[in-house]
C-alpha atoms as a PDB file:
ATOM      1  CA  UNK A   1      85.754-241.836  72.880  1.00  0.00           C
ATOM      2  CA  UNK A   2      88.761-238.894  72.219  1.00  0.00           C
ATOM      3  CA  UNK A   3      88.665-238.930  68.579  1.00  0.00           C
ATOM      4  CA  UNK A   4      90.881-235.741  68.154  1.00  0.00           C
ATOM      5  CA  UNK A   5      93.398-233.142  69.302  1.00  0.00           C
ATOM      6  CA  UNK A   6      93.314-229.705  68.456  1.00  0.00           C
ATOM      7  CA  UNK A   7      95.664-226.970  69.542  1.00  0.00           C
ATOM      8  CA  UNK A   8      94.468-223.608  68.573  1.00  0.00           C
ATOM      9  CA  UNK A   9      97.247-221.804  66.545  1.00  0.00           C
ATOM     10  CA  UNK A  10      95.925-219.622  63.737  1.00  0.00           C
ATOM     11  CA  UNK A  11      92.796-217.136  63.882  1.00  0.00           C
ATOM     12  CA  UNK A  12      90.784-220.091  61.979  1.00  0.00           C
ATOM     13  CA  UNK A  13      87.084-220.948  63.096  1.00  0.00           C
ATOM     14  CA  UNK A  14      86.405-225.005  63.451  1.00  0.00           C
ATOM     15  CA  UNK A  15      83.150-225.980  63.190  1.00  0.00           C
ATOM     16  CA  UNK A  16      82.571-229.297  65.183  1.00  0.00           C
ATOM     17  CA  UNK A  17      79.109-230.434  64.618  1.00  0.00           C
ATOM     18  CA  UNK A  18      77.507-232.934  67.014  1.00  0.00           C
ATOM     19  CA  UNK A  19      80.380-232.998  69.211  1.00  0.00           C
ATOM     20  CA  UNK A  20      81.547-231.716  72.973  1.00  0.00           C
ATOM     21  CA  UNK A  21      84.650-230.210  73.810  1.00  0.00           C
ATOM     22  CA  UNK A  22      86.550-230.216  76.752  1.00  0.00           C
ATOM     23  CA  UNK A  23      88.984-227.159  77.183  1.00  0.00           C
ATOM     24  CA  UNK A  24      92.245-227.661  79.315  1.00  0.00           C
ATOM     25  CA  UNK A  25      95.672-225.509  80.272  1.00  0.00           C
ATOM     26  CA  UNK A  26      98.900-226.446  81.527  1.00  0.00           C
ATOM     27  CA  UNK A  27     102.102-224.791  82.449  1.00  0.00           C
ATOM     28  CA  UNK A  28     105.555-225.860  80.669  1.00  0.00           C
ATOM     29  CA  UNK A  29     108.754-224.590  82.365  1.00  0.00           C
ATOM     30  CA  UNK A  30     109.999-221.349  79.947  1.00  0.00           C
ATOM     31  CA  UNK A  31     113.669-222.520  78.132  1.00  0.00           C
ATOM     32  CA  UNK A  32     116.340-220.065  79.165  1.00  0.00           C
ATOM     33  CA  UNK A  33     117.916-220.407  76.480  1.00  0.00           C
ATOM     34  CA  UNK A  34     114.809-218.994  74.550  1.00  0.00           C
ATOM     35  CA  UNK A  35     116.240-215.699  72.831  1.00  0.00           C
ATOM     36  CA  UNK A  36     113.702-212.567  73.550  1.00  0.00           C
ATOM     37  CA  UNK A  37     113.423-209.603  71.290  1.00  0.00           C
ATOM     38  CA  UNK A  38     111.650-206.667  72.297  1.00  0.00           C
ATOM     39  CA  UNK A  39     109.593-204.529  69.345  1.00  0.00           C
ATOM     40  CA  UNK A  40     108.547-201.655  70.450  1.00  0.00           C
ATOM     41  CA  UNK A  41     106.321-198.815  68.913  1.00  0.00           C
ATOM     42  CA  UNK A  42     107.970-195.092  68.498  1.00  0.00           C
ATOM     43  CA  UNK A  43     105.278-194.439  66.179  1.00  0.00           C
ATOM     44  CA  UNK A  44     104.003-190.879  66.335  1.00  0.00           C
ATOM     45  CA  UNK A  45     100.344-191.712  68.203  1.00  0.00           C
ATOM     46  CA  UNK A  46     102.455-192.658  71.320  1.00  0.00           C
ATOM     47  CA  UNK A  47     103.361-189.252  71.647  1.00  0.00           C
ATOM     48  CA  UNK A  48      99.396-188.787  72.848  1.00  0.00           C
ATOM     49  CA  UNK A  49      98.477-188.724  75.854  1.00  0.00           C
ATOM     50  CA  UNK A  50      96.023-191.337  77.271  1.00  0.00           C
ATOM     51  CA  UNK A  51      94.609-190.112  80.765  1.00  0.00           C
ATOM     52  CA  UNK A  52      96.458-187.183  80.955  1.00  0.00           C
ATOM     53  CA  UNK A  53      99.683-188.900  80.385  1.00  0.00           C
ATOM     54  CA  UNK A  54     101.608-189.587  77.246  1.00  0.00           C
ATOM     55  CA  UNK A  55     101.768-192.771  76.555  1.00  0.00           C
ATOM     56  CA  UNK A  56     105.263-193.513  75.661  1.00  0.00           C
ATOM     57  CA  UNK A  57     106.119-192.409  79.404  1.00  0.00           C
ATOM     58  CA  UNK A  58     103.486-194.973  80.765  1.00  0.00           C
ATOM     59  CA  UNK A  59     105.141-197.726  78.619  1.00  0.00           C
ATOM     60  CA  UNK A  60     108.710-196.629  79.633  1.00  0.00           C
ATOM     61  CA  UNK A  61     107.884-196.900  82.840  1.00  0.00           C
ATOM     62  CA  UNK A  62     106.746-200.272  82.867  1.00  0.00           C
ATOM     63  CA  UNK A  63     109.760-201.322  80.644  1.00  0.00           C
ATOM     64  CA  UNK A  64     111.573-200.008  83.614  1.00  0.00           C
ATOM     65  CA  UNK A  65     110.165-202.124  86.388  1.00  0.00           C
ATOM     66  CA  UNK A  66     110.369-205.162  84.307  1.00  0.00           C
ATOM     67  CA  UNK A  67     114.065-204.802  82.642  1.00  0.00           C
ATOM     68  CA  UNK A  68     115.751-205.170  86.108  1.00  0.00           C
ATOM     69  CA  UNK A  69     113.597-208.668  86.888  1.00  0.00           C
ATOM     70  CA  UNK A  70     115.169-210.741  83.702  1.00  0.00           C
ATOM     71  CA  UNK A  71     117.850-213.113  84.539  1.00  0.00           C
ATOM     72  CA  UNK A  72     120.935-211.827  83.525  1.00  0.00           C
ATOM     73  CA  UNK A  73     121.835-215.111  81.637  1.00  0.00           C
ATOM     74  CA  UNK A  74     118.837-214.700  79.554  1.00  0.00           C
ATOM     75  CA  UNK A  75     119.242-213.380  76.088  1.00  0.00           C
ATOM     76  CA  UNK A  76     117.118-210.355  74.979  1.00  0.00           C
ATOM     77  CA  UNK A  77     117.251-207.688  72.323  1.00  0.00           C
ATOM     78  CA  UNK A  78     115.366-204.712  71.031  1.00  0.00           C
ATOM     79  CA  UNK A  79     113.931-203.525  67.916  1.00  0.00           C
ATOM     80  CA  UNK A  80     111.713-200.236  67.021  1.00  0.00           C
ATOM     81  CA  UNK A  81     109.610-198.987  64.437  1.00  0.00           C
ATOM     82  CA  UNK A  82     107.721-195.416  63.727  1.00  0.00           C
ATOM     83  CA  UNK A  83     111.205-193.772  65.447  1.00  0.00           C
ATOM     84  CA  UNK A  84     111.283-191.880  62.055  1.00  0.00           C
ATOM     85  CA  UNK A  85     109.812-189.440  60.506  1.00  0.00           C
ATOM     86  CA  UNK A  86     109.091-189.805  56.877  1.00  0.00           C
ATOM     87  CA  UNK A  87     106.535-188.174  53.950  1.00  0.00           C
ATOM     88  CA  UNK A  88     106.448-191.055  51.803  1.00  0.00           C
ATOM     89  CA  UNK A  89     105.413-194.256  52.069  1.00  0.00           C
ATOM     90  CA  UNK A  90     108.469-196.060  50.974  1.00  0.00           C
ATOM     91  CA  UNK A  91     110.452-194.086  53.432  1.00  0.00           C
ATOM     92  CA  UNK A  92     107.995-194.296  56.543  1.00  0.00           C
ATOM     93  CA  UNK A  93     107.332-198.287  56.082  1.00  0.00           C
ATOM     94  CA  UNK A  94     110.738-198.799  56.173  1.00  0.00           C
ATOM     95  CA  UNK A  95     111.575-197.270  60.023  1.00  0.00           C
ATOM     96  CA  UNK A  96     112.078-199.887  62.031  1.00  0.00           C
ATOM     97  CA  UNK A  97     115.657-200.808  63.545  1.00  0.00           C
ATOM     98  CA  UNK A  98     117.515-203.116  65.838  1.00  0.00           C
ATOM     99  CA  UNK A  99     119.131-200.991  68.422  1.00  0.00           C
ATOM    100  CA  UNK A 100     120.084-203.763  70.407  1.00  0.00           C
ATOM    101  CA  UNK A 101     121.606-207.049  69.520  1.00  0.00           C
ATOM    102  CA  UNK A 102     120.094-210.294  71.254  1.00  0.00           C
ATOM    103  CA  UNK A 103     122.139-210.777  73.774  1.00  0.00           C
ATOM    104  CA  UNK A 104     123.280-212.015  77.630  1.00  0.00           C
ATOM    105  CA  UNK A 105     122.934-209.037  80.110  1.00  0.00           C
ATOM    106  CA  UNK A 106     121.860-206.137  77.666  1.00  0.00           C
ATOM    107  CA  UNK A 107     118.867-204.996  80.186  1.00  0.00           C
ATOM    108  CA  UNK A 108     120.814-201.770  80.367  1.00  0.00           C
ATOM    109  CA  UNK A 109     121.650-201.171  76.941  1.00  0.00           C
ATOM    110  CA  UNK A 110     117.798-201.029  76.347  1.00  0.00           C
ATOM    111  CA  UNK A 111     116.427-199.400  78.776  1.00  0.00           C
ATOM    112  CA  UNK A 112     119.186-196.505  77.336  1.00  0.00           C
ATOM    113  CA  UNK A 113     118.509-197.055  73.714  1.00  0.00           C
ATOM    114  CA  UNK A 114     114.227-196.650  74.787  1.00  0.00           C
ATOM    115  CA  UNK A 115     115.121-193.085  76.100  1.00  0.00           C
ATOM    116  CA  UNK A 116     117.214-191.421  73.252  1.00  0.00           C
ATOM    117  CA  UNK A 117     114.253-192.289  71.008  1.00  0.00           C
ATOM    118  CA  UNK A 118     110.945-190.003  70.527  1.00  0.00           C
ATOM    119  CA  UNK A 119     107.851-191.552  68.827  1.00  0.00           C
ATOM    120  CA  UNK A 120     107.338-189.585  65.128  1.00  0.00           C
ATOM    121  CA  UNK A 121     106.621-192.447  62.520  1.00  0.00           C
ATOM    122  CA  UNK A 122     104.147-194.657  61.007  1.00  0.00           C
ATOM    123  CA  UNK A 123     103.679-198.288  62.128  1.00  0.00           C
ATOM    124  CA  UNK A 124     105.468-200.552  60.082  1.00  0.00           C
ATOM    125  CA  UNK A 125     104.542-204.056  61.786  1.00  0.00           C
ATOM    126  CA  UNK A 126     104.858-205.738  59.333  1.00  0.00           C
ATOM    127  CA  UNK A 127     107.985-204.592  57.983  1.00  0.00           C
ATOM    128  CA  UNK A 128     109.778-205.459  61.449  1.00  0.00           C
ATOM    129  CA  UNK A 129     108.641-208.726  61.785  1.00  0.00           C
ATOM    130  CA  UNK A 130     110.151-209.904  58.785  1.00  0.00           C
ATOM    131  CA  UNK A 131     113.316-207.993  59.432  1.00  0.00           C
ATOM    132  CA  UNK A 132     113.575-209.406  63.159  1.00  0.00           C
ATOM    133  CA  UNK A 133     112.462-212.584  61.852  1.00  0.00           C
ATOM    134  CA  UNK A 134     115.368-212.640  59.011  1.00  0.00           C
ATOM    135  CA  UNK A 135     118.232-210.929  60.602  1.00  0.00           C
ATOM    136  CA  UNK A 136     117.950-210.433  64.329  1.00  0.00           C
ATOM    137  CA  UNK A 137     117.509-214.007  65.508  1.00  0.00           C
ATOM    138  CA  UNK A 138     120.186-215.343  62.601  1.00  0.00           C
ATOM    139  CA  UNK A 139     122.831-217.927  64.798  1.00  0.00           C
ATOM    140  CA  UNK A 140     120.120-218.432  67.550  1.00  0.00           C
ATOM    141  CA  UNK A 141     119.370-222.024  67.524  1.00  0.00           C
ATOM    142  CA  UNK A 142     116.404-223.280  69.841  1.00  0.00           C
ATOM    143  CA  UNK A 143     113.135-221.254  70.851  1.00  0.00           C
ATOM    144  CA  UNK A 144     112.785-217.684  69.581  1.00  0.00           C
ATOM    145  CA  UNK A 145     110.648-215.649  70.836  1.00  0.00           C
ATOM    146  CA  UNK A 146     109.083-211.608  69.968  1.00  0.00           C
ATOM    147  CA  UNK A 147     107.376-209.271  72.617  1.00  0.00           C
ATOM    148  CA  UNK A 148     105.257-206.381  70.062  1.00  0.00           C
ATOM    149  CA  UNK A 149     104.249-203.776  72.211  1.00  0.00           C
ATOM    150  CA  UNK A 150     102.296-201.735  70.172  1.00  0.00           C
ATOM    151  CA  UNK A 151      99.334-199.000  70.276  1.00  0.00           C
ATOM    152  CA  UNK A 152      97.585-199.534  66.814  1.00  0.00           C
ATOM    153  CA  UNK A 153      97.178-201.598  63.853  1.00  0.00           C
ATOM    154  CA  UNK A 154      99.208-201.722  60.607  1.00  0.00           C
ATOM    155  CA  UNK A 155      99.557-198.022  58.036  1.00  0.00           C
ATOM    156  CA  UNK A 156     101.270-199.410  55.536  1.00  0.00           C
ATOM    157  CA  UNK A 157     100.080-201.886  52.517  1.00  0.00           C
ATOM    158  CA  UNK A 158     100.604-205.157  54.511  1.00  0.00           C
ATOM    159  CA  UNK A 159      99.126-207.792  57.198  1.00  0.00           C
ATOM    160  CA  UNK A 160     100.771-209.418  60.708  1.00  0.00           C
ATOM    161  CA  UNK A 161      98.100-211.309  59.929  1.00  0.00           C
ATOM    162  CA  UNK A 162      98.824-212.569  56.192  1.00  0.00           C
ATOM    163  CA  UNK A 163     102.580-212.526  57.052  1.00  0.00           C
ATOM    164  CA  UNK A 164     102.268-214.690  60.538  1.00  0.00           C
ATOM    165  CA  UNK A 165     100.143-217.457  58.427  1.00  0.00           C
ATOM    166  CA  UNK A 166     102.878-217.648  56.306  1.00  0.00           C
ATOM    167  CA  UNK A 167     105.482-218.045  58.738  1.00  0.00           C
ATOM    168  CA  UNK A 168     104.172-220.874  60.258  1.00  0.00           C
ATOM    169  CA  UNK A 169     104.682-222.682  56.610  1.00  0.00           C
ATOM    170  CA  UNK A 170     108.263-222.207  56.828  1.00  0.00           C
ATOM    171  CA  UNK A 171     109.153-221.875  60.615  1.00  0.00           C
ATOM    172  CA  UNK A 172     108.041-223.323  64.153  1.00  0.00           C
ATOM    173  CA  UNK A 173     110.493-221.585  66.235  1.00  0.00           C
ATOM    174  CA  UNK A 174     109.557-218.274  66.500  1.00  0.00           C
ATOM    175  CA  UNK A 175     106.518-217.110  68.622  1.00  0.00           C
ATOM    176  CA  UNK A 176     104.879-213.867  68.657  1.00  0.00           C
ATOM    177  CA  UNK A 177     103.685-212.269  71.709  1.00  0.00           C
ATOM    178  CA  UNK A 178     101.368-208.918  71.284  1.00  0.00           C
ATOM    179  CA  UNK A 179     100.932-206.347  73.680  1.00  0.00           C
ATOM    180  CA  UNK A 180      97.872-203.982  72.234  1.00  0.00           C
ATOM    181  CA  UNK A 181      97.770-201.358  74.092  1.00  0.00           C
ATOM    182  CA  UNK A 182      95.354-198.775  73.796  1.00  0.00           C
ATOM    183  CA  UNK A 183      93.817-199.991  71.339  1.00  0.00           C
ATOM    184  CA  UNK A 184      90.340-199.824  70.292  1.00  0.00           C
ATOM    185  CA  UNK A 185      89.627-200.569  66.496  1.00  0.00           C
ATOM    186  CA  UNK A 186      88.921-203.674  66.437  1.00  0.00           C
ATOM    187  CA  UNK A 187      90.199-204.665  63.091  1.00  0.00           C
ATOM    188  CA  UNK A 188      93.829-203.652  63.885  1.00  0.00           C
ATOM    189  CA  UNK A 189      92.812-205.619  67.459  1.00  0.00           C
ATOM    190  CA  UNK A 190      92.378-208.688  65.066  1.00  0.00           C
ATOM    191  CA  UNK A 191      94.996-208.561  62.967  1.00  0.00           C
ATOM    192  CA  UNK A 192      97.390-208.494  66.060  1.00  0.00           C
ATOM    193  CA  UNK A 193      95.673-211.375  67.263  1.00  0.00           C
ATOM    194  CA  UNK A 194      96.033-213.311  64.460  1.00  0.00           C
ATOM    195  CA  UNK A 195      99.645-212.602  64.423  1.00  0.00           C
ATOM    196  CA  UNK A 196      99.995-214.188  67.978  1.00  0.00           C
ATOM    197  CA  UNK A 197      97.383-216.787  67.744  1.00  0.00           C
ATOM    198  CA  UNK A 198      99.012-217.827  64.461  1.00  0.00           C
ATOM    199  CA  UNK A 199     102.540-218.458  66.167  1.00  0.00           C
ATOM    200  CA  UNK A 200     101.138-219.963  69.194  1.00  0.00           C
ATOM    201  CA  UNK A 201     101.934-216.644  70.641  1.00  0.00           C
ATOM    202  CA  UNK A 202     100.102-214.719  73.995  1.00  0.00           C
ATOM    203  CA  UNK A 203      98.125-211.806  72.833  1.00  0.00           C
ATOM    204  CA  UNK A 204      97.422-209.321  76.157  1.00  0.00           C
ATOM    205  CA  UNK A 205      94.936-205.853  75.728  1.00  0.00           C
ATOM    206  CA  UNK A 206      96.423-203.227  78.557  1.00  0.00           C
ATOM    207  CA  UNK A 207      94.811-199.616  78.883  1.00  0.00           C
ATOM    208  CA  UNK A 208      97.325-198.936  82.206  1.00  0.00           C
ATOM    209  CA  UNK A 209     100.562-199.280  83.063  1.00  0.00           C
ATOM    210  CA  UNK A 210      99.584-201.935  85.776  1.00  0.00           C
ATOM    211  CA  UNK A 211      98.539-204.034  82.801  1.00  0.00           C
ATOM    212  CA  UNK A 212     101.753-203.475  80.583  1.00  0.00           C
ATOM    213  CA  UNK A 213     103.388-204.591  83.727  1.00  0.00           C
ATOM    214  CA  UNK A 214     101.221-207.620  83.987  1.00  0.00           C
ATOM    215  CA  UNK A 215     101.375-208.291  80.425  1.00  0.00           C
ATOM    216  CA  UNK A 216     104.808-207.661  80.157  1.00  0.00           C
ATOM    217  CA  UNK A 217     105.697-210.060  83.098  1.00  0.00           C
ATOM    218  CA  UNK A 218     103.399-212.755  81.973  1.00  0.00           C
ATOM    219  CA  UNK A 219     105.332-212.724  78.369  1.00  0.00           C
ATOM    220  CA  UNK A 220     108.661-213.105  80.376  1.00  0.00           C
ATOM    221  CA  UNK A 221     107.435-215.807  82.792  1.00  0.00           C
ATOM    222  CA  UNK A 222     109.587-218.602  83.806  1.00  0.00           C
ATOM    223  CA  UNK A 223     106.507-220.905  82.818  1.00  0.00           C
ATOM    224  CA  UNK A 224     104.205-220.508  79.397  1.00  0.00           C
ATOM    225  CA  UNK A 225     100.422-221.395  79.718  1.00  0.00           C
ATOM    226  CA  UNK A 226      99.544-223.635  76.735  1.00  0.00           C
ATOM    227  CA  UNK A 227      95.587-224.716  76.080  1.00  0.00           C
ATOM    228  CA  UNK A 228      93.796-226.391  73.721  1.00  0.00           C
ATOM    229  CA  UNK A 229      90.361-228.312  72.988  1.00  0.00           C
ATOM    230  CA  UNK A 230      89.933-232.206  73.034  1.00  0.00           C
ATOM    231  CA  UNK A 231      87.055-232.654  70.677  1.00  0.00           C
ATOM    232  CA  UNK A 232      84.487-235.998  72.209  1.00  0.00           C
ATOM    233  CA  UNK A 233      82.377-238.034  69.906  1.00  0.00           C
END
């Protein structure tokens, strides 16, 4: 007999003993009236190049290709971090910006914004969450919903992680998709995780630009995958 339901939200381990599981996905149509913000890393290691190619140009060009797909009528926005440069801590945490309001029809206005901007910073995660989370979305009603494109973990003194738990306390509206890209330590790959996992968010690894495309897309998709475990006694 069913006994339970679990959906898996937060990077928690559930030890079931004596029991089978039976994993399942399904589809749910995307709201377009979900509002979309875009965080995307300027910080100073996109400036390297990956495969002979710099990989702030591989991630512009995706962002390209993708801008021109979303429906006009949806509502999207765009925040950075790491665009600059800064000695001290309290000064380099602290970089992170909304250059473009969430908004109808502003597909242009980012794709412009992206290419007056060269990576030079740290990577304040953190710090941009909380600022997208308390300012950018504020008269949004409904689903809200972040894209992090990023190619490394957290440098200053705080956690996705730690902060994404505690969102959940407070909020069930906002979900966190991650993009990791290029990224290899495995720590930072689990604290990013966490973050999405935490918010019932998609987290995507790409190494190319065919997978930020892919990724990218998937995050923007008119329908959302959602699984989860039924636990059997």
């Amino acid at each position: 007999m069913i006994k339970k339901f679990f959906i898996p939200v937060c990077a928690a381990v559930f030890f079931v003993f004596g029991a089978n599981y039976v994993g399942f996905s399904a589809e749910i149509d995307d709201d377009i009236n979900e509002a979309v913000l875009f965080i995307v890393d300027f910080s100073n290691s996109m400036s390297e190049k990956f495969r002979g190619i710099k990989k702030i140009d591989m991630v512009l060009e995706t962002i390209d290709e993708i801008l021109p797909t979303i429906p006009k009528n949806k509502k999207i926005g765009l925040r950075v971090y790491g665009h600059k440069s800064g000695f001290l801590a309290s000064t380099a945490c602290k970089a992170s910006s909304l250059l473009v309001p969430i908004s109808q029809g502003s597909a242009s206005l980012i794709q412009g914004n992206l290419y007056n901007l060269k990576p030079t910073g740290w990577t304040p995660i953190t710090f941009a969450l909380k600022q997208a989370v308390a300012n950018d979305f504020a008269g949004f009603s409904g689903k809200k919903r972040i894209i992090l494109l990023s190619d490394g973990g957290e440098n200053c003194d705080e956690s996705p992680c730690d902060y994404a738990l505690e969102l959940i306390k407070q909020r069930d509206d906002i979900f966190i998709d991650v993009i990791a890209f290029t990224i290899f330590d495995q720590e930072a790959k689990n604290q990013l995780k966490c973050a999405a996992l935490a918010t019932s968010g998609k987290f995507y690894t790409a190494n190319t630009t065919a997978e930020l495309k892919k990724s990218l897309a998937n995050s923007l998709s008119a329908k959302k995958e959602v699984q989860g475990k039924i636990i059997l006694h």
